[in-house]
C-alpha atoms as a PDB file:
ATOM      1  CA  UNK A   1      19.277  21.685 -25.465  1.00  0.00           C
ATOM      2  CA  UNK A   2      18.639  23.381 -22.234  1.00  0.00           C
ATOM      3  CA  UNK A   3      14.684  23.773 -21.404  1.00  0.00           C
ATOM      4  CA  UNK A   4      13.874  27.041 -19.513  1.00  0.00           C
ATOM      5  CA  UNK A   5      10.525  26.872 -17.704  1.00  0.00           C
ATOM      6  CA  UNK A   6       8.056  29.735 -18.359  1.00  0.00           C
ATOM      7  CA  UNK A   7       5.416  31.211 -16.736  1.00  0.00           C
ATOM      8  CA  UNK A   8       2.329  30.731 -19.556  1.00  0.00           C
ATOM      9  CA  UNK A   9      -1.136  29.645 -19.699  1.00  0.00           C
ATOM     10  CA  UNK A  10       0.112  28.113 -23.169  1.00  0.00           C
ATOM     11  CA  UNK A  11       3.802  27.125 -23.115  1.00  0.00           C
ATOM     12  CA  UNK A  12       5.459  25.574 -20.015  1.00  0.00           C
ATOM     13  CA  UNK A  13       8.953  25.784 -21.436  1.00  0.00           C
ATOM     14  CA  UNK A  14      11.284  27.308 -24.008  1.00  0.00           C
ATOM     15  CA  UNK A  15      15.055  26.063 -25.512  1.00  0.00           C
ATOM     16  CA  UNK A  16      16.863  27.400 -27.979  1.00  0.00           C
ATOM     17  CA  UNK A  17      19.994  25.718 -29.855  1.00  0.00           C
ATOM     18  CA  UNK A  18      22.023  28.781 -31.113  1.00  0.00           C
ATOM     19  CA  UNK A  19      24.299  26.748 -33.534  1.00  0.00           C
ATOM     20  CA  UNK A  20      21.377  25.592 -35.408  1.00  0.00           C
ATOM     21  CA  UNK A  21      18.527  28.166 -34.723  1.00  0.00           C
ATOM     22  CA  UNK A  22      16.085  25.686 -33.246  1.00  0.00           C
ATOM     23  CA  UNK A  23      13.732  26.523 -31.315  1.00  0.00           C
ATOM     24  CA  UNK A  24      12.013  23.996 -29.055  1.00  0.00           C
ATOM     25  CA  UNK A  25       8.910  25.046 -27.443  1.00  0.00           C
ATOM     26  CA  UNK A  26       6.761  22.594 -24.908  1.00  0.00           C
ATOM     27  CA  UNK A  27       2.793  23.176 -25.000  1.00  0.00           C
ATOM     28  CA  UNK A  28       0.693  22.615 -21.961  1.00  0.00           C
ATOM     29  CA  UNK A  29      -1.879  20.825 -24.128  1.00  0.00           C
ATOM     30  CA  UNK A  30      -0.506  20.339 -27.514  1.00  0.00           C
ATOM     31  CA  UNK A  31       2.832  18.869 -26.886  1.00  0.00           C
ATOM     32  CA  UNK A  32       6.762  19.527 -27.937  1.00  0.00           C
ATOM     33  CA  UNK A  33       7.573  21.323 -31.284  1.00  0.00           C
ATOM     34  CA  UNK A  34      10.857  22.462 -32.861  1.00  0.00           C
ATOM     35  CA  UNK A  35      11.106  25.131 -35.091  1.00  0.00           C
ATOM     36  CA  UNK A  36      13.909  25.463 -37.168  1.00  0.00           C
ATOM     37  CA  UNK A  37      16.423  28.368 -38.437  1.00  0.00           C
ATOM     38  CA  UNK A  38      14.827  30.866 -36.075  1.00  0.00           C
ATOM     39  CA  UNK A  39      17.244  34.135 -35.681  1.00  0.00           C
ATOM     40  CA  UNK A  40      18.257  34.502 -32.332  1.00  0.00           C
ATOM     41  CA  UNK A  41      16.513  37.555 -31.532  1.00  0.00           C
ATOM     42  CA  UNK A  42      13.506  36.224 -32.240  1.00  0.00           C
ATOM     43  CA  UNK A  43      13.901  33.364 -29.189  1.00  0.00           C
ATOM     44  CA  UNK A  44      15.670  36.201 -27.061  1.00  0.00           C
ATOM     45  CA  UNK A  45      12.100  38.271 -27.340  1.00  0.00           C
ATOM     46  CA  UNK A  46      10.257  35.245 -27.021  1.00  0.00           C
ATOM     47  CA  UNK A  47      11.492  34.595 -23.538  1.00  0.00           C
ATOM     48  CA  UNK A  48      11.140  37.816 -22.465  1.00  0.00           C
ATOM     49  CA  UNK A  49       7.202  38.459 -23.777  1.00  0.00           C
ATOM     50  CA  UNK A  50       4.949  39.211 -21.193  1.00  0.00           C
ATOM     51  CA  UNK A  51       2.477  36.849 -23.428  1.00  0.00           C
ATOM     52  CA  UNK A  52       4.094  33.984 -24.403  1.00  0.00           C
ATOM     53  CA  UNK A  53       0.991  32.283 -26.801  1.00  0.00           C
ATOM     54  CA  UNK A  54       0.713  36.020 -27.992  1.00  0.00           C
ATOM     55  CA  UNK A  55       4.212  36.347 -29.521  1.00  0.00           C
ATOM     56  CA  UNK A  56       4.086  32.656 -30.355  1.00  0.00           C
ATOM     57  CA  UNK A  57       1.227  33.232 -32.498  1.00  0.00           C
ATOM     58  CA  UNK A  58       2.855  36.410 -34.535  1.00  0.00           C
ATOM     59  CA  UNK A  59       6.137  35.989 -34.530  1.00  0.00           C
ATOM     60  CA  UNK A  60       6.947  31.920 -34.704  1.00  0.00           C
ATOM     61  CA  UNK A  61       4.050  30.740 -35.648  1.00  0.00           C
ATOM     62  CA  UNK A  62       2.844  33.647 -38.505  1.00  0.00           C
ATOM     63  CA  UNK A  63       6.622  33.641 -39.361  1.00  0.00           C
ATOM     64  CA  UNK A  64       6.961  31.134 -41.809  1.00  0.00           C
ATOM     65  CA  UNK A  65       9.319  28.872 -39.900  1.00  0.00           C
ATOM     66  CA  UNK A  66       9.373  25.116 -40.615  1.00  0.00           C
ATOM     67  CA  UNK A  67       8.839  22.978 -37.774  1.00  0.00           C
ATOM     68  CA  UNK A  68       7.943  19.405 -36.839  1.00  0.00           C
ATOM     69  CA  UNK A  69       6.205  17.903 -33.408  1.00  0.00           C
ATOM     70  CA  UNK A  70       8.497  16.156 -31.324  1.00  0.00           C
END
Protein backbone atom coordinates (compact mmCIF):
# COMPACT_ATOMS: atom_id res chain seq x y z
CA UNK A 1 0.00 0.00 0.00
CA UNK A 2 1.44 3.27 -0.97
CA UNK A 3 1.91 5.79 2.19
CA UNK A 4 1.32 9.49 1.25
CA UNK A 5 2.90 11.88 3.76
CA UNK A 6 0.63 14.62 5.20
CA UNK A 7 1.00 17.74 6.57
CA UNK A 8 -0.81 17.22 10.34
CA UNK A 9 -0.16 17.94 13.84
CA UNK A 10 -1.90 14.37 14.28
CA UNK A 11 -1.31 12.05 11.29
CA UNK A 12 2.04 11.96 9.41
CA UNK A 13 0.73 9.74 6.64
CA UNK A 14 -2.27 8.32 4.82
CA UNK A 15 -2.72 4.92 2.32
CA UNK A 16 -5.52 3.66 0.99
CA UNK A 17 -5.97 0.03 -0.68
CA UNK A 18 -8.92 0.55 -3.15
CA UNK A 19 -9.55 -3.24 -3.77
CA UNK A 20 -10.21 -3.78 -0.21
CA UNK A 21 -11.25 -0.32 1.26
CA UNK A 22 -8.49 -0.13 3.84
CA UNK A 23 -7.47 2.59 5.08
CA UNK A 24 -4.09 2.86 6.79
CA UNK A 25 -3.44 5.89 8.72
CA UNK A 26 0.12 6.56 10.71
CA UNK A 27 -0.24 8.70 14.08
CA UNK A 28 2.51 10.95 15.24
CA UNK A 29 2.02 9.65 18.79
CA UNK A 30 -0.32 6.80 18.74
CA UNK A 31 1.03 4.63 16.06
CA UNK A 32 -0.28 2.73 12.64
CA UNK A 33 -4.03 1.75 12.32
CA UNK A 34 -6.04 0.19 9.47
CA UNK A 35 -9.46 0.69 9.02
CA UNK A 36 -11.33 -1.50 7.03
CA UNK A 37 -14.21 -1.31 4.19
CA UNK A 38 -13.93 2.46 4.07
CA UNK A 39 -15.75 3.88 0.69
CA UNK A 40 -13.41 5.55 -1.34
CA UNK A 41 -14.69 8.91 -1.04
CA UNK A 42 -14.33 8.94 2.30
CA UNK A 43 -10.17 8.47 2.00
CA UNK A 44 -10.36 10.84 -1.17
CA UNK A 45 -11.81 13.73 1.41
CA UNK A 46 -9.61 12.63 3.97
CA UNK A 47 -6.53 13.57 2.05
CA UNK A 48 -7.73 16.57 0.96
CA UNK A 49 -9.07 18.06 4.65
CA UNK A 50 -7.51 21.04 5.64
CA UNK A 51 -7.68 19.25 9.31
CA UNK A 52 -6.66 15.98 9.12
CA UNK A 53 -7.37 14.85 13.18
CA UNK A 54 -10.65 16.91 12.53
CA UNK A 55 -12.11 14.72 9.75
CA UNK A 56 -10.42 11.73 11.35
CA UNK A 57 -12.38 12.22 14.35
CA UNK A 58 -16.00 12.56 12.44
CA UNK A 59 -15.80 10.80 9.65
CA UNK A 60 -13.37 7.50 10.34
CA UNK A 61 -13.30 7.45 13.61
CA UNK A 62 -17.32 8.42 14.56
CA UNK A 63 -18.06 6.24 11.45
CA UNK A 64 -18.37 2.98 12.72
CA UNK A 65 -15.51 1.41 10.80
CA UNK A 66 -13.68 -1.63 12.23
CA UNK A 67 -10.12 -1.29 12.57
CA UNK A 68 -7.11 -2.86 14.29
CA UNK A 69 -3.47 -1.21 15.32
CA UNK A 70 -0.80 -2.29 13.24
Amino acid sequence: MEMIDVSSSTVQAIGYDEATGTLRVVFLKSGTYEYYLVPSEIYLAFISAPSKGQFHNLYIKKGGYSYSRV
